[in-house]
PDB file of N, CA and C in Angstrom:
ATOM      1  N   UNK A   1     -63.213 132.747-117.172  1.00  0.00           N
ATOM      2  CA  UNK A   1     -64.050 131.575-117.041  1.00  0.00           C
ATOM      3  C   UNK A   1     -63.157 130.365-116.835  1.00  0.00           C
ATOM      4  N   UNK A   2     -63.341 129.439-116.196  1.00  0.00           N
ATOM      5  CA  UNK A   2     -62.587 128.852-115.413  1.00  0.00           C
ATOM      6  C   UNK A   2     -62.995 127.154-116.179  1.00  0.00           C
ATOM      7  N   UNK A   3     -62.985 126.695-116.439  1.00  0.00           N
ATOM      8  CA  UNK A   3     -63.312 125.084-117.439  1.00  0.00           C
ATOM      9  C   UNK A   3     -62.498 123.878-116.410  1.00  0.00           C
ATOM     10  N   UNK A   4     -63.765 122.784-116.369  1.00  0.00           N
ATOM     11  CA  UNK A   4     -63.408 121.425-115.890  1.00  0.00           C
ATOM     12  C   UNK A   4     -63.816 120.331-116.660  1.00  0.00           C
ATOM     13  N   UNK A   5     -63.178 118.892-116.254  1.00  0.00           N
ATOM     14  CA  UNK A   5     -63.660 117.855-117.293  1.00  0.00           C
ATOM     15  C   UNK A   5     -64.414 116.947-116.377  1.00  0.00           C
ATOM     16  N   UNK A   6     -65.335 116.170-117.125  1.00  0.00           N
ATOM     17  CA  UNK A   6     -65.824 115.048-116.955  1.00  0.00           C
ATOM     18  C   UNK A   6     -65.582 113.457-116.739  1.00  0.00           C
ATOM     19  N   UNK A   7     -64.763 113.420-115.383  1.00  0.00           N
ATOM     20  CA  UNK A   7     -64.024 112.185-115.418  1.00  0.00           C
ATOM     21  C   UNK A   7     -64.647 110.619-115.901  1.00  0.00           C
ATOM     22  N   UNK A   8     -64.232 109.798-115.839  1.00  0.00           N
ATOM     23  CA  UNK A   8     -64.905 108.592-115.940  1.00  0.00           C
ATOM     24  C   UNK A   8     -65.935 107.917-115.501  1.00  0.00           C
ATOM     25  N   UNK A   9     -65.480 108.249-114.224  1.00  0.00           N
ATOM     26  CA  UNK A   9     -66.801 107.917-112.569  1.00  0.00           C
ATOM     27  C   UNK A   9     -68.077 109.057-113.201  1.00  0.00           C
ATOM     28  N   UNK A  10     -68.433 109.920-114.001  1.00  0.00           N
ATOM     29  CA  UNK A  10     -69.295 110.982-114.365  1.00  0.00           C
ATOM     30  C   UNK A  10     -68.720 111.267-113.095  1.00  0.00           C
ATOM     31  N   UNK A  11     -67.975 112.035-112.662  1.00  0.00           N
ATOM     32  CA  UNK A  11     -67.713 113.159-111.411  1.00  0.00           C
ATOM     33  C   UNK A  11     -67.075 114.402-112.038  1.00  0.00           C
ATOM     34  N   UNK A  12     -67.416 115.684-111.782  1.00  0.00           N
ATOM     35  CA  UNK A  12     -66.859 117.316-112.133  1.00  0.00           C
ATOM     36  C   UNK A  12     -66.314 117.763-110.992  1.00  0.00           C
ATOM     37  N   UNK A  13     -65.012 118.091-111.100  1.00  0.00           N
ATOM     38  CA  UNK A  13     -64.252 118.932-109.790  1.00  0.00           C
ATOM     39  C   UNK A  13     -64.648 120.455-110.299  1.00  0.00           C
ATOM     40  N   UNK A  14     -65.402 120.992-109.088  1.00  0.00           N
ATOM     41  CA  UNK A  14     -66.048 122.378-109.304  1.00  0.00           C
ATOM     42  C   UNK A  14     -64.721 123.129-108.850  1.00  0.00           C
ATOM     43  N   UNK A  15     -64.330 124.159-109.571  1.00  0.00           N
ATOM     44  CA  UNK A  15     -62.922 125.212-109.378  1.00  0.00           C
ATOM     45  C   UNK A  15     -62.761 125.315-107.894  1.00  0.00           C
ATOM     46  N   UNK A  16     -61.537 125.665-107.475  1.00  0.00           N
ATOM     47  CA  UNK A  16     -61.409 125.877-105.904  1.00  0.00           C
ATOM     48  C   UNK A  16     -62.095 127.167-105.567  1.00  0.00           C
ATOM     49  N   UNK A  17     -61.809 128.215-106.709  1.00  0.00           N
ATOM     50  CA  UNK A  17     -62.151 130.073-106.788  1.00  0.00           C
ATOM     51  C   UNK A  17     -64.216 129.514-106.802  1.00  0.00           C
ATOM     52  N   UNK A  18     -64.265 128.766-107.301  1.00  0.00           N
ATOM     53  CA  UNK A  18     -66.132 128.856-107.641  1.00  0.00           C
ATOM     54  C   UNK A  18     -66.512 127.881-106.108  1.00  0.00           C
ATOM     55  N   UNK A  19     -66.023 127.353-105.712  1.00  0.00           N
ATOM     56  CA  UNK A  19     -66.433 126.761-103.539  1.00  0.00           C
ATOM     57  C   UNK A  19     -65.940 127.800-103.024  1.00  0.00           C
ATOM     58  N   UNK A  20     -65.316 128.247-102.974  1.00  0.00           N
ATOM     59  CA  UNK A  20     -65.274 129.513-101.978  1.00  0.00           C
ATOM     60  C   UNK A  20     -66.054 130.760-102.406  1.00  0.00           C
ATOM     61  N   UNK A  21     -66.217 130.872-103.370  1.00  0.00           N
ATOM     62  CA  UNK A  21     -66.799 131.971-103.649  1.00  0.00           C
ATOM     63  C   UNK A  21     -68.676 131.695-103.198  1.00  0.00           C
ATOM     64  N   UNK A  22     -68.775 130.483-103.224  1.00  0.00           N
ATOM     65  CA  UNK A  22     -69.920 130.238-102.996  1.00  0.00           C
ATOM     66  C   UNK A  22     -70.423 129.999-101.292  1.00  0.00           C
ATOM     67  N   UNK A  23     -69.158 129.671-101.220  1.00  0.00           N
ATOM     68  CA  UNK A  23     -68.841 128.930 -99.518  1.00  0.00           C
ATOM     69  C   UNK A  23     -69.295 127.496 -99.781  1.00  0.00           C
ATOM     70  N   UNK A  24     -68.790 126.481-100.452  1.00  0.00           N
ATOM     71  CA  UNK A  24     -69.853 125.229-100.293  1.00  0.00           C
ATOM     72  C   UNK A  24     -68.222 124.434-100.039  1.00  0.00           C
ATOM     73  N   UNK A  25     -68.841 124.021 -99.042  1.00  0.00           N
ATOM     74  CA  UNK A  25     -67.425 122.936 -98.523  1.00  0.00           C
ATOM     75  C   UNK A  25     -67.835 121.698 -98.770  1.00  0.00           C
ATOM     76  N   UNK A  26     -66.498 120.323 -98.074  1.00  0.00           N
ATOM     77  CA  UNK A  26     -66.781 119.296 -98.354  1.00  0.00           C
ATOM     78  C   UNK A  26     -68.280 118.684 -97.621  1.00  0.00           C
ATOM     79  N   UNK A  27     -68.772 118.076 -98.494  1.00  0.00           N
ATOM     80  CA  UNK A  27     -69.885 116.916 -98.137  1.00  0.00           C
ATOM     81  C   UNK A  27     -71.344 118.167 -98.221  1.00  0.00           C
ATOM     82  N   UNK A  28     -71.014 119.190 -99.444  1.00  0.00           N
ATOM     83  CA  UNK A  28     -72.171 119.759 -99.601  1.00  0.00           C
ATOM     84  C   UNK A  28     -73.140 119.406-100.129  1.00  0.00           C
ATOM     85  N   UNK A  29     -74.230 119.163-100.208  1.00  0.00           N
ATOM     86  CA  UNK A  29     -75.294 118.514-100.955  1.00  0.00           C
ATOM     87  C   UNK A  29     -75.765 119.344-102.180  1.00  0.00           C
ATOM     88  N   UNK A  30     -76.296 118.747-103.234  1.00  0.00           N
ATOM     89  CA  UNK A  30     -76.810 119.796-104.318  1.00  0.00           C
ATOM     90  C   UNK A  30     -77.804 119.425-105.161  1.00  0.00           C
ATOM     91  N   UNK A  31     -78.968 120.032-105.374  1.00  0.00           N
ATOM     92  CA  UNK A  31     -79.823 119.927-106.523  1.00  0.00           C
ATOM     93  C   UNK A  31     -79.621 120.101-108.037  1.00  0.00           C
ATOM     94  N   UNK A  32     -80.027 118.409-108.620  1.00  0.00           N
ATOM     95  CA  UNK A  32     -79.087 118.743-110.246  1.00  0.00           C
ATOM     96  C   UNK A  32     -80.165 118.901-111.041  1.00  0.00           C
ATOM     97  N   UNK A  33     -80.420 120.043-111.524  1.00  0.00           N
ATOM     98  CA  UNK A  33     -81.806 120.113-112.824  1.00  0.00           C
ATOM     99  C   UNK A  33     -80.743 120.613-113.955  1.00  0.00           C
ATOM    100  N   UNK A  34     -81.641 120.013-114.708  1.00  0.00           N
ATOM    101  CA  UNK A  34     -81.704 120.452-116.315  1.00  0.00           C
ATOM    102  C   UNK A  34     -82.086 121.323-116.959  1.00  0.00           C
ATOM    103  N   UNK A  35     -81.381 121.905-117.735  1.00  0.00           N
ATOM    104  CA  UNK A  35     -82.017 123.206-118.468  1.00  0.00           C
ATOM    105  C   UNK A  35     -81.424 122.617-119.716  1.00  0.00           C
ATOM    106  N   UNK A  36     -82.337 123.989-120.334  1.00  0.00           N
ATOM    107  CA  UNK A  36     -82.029 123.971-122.008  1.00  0.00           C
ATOM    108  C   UNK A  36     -80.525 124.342-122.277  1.00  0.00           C
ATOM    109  N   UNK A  37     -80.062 125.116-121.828  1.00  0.00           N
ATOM    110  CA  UNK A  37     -77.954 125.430-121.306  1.00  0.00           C
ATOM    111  C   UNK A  37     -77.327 124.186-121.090  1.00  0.00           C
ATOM    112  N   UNK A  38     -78.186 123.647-120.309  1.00  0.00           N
ATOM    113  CA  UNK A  38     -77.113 122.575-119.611  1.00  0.00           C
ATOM    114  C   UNK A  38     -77.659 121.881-118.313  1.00  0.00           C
ATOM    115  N   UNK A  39     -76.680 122.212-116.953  1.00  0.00           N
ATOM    116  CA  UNK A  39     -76.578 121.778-115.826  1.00  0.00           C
ATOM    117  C   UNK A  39     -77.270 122.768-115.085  1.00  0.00           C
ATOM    118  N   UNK A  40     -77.660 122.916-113.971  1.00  0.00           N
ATOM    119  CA  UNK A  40     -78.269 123.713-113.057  1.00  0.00           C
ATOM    120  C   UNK A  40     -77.389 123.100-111.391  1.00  0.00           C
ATOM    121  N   UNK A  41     -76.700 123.151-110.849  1.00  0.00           N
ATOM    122  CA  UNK A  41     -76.324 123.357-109.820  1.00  0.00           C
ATOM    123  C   UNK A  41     -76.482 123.747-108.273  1.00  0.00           C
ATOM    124  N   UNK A  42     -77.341 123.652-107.568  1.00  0.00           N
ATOM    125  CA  UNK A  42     -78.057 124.581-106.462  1.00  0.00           C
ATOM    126  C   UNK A  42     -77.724 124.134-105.427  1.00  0.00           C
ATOM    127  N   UNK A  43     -77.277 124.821-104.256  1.00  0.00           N
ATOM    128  CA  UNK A  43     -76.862 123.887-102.797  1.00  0.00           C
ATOM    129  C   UNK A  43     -78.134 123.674-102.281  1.00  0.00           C
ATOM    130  N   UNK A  44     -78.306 122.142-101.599  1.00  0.00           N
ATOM    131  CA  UNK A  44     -79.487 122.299-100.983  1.00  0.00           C
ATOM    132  C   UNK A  44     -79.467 123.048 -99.301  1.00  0.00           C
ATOM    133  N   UNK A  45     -80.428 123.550 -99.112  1.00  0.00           N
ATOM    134  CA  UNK A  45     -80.960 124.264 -98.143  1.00  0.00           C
ATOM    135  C   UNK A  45     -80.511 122.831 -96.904  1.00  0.00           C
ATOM    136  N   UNK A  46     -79.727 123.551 -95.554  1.00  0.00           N
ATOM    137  CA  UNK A  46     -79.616 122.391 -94.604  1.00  0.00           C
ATOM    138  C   UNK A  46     -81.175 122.649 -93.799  1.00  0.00           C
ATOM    139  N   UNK A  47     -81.671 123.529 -93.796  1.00  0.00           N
ATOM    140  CA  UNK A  47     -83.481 123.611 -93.409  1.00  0.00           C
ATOM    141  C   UNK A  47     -84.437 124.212 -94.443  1.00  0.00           C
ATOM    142  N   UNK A  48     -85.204 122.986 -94.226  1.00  0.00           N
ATOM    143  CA  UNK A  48     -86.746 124.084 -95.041  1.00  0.00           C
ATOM    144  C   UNK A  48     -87.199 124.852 -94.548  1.00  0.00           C
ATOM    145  N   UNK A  49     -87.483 125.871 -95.712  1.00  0.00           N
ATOM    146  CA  UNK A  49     -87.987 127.151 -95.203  1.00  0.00           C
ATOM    147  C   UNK A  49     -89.200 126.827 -94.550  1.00  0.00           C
ATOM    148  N   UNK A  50     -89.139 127.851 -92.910  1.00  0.00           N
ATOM    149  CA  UNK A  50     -90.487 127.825 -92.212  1.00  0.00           C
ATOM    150  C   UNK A  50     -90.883 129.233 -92.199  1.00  0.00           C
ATOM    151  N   UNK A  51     -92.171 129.397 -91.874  1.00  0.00           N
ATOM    152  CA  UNK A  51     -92.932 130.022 -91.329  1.00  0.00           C
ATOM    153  C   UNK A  51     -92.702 130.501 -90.151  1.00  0.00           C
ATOM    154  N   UNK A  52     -92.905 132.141 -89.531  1.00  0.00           N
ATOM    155  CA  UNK A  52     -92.637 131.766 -87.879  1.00  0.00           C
ATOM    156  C   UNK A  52     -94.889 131.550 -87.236  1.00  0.00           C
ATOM    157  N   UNK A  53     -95.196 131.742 -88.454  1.00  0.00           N
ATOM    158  CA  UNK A  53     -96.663 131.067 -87.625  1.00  0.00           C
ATOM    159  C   UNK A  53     -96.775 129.878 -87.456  1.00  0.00           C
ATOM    160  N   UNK A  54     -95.778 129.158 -88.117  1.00  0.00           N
ATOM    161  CA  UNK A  54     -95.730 127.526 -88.106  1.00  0.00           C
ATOM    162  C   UNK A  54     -94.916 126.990 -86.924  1.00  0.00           C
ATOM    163  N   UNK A  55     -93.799 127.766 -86.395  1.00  0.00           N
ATOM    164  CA  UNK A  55     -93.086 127.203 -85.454  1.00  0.00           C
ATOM    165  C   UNK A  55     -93.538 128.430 -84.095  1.00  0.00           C
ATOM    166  N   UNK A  56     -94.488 129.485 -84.131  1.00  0.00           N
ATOM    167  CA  UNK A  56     -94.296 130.024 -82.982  1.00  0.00           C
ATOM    168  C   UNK A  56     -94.818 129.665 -81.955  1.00  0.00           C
ATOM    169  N   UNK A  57     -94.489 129.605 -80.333  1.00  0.00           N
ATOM    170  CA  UNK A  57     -95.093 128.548 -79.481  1.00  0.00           C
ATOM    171  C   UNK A  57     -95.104 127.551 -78.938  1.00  0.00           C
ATOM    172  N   UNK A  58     -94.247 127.185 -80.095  1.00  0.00           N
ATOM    173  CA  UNK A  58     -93.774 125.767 -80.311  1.00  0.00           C
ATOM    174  C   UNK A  58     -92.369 125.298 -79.246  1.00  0.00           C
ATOM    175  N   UNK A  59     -92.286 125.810 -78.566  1.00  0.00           N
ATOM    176  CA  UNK A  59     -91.360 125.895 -76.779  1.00  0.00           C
ATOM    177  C   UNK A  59     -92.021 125.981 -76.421  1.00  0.00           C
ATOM    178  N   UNK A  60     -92.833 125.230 -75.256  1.00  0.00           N
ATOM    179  CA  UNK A  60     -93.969 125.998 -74.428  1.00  0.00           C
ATOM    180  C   UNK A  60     -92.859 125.899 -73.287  1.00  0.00           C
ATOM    181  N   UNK A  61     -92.998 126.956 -72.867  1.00  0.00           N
ATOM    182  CA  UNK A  61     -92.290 127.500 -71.280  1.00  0.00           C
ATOM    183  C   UNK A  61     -93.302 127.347 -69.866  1.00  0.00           C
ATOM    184  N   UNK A  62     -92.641 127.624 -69.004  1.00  0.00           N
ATOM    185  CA  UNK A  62     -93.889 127.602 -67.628  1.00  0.00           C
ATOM    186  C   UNK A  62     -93.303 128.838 -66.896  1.00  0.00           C
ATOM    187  N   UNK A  63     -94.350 129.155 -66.137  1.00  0.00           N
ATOM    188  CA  UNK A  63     -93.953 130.170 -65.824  1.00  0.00           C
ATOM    189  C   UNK A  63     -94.194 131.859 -66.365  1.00  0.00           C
ATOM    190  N   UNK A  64     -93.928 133.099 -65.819  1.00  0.00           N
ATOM    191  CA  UNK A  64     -94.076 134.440 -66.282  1.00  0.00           C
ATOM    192  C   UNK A  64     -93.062 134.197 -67.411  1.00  0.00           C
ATOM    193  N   UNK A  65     -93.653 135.501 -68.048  1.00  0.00           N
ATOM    194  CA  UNK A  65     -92.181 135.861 -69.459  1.00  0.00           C
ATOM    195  C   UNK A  65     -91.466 137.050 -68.961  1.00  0.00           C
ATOM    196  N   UNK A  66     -89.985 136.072 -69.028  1.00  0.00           N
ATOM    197  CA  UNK A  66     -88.801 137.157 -69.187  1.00  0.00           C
ATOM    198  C   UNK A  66     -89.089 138.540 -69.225  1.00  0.00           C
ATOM    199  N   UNK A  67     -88.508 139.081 -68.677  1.00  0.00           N
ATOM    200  CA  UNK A  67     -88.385 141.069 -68.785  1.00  0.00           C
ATOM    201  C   UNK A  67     -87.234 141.328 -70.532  1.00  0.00           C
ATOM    202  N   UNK A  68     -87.284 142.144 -70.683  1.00  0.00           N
ATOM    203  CA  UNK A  68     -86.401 142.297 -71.365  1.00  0.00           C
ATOM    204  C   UNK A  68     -85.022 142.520 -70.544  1.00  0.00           C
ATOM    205  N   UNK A  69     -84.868 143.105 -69.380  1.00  0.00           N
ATOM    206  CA  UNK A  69     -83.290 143.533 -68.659  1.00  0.00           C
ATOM    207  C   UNK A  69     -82.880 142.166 -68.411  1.00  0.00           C
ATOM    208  N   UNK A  70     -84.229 140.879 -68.073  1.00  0.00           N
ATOM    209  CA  UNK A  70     -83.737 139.651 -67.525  1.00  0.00           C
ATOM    210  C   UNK A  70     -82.869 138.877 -69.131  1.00  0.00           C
ATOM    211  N   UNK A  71     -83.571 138.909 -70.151  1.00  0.00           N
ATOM    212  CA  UNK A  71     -83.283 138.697 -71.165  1.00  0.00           C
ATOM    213  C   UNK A  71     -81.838 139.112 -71.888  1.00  0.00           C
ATOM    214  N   UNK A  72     -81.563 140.377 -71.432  1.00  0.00           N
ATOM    215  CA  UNK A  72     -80.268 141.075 -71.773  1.00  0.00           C
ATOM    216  C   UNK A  72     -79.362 140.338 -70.644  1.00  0.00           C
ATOM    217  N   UNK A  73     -79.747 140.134 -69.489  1.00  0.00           N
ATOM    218  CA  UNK A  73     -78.676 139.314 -68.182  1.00  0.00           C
ATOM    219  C   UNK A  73     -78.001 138.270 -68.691  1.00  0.00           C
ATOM    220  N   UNK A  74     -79.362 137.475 -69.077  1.00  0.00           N
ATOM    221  CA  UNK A  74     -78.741 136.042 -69.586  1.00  0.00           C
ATOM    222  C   UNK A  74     -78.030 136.271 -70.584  1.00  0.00           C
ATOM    223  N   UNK A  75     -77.735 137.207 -71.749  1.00  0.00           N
ATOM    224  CA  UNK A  75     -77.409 136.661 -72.808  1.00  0.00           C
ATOM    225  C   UNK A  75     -75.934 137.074 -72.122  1.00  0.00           C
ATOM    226  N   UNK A  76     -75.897 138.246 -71.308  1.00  0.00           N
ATOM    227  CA  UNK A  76     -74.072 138.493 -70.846  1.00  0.00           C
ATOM    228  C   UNK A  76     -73.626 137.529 -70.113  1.00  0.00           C
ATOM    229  N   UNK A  77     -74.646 136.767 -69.321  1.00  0.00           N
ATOM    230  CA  UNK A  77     -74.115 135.664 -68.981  1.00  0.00           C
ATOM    231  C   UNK A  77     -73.323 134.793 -69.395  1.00  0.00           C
ATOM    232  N   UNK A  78     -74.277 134.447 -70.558  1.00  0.00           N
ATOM    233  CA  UNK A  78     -73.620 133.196 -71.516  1.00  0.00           C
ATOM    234  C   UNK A  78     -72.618 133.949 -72.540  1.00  0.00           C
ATOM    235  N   UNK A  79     -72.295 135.173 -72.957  1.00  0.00           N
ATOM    236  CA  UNK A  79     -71.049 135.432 -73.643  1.00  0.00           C
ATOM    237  C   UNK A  79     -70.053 135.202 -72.800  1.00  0.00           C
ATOM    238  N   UNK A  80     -70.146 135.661 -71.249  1.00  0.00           N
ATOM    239  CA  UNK A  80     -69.004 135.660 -70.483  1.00  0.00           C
ATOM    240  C   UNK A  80     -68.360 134.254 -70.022  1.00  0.00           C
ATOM    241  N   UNK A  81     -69.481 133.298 -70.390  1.00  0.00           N
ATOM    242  CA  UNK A  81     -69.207 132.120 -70.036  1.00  0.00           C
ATOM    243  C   UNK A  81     -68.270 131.777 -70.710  1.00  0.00           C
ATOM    244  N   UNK A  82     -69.201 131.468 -72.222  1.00  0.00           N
ATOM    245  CA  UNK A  82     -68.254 131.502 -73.662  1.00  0.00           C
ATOM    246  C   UNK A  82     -66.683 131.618 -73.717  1.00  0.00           C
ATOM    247  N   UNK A  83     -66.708 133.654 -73.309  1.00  0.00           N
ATOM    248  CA  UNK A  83     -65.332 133.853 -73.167  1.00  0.00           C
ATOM    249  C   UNK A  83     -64.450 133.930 -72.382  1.00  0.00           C
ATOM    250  N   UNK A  84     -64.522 133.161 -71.449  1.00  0.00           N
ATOM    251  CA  UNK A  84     -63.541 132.163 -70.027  1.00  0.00           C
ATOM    252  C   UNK A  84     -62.914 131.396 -70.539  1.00  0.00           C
ATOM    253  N   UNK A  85     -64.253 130.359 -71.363  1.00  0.00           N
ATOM    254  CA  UNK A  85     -63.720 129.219 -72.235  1.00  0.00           C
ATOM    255  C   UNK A  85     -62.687 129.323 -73.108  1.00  0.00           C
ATOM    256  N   UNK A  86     -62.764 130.346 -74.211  1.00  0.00           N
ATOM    257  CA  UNK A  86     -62.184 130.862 -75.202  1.00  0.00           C
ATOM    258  C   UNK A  86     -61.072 131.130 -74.364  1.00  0.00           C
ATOM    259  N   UNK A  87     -60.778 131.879 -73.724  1.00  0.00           N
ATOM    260  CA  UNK A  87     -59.610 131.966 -73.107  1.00  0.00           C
ATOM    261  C   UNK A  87     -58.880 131.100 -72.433  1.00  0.00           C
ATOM    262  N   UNK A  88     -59.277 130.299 -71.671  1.00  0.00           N
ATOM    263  CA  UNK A  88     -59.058 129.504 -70.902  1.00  0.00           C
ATOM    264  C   UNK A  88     -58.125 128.456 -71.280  1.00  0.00           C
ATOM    265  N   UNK A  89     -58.634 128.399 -72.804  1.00  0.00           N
ATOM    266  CA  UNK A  89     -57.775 127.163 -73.346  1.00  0.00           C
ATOM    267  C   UNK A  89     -56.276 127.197 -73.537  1.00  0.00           C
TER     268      UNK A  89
END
């Protein structure tokens, strides 16, 4: 168990082993509740949870829909693009 202090500013340096382990890097945001223990800690979510009945549709396109082979084209497209770039540099 790993122990930190309570500086002056009220600021806690969270362990280097407890951000990585969590993945929370600089300028993470966090929810502070209270419990009967203590502190409660929680990263906030960078999106609220949706629904996909809430967002489906919600592109309206024109036009027929994609094939699936057309769908598989584009996506080799854009990896190959990608990795020109990647290389390229």
């Amino acid at each position: 168990m790993e122990t930190t202090k309570l500086s002056s500013k009220g600021q806690v340096v969270l362990p280097k082993a407890v951000r990585e382990a969590q993945g929370w890097a600089v300028g993470t945001e966090f929810v502070v509740e209270p419990t009967p223990e203590g502190v409660l800690l929680r990263a906030v979510k960078p999106f609220a949870t949706t629904q996909l009945e809430t967002v489906f549709g919600s592109l309206a396109r024109r036009g027929r829909a994609r094939t699936l082979a057309e769908m598989d084209d584009g996506i080799r497209a854009a990896v190959a693009r990608r990795h020109r770039r990647a290389t390229v540099r």
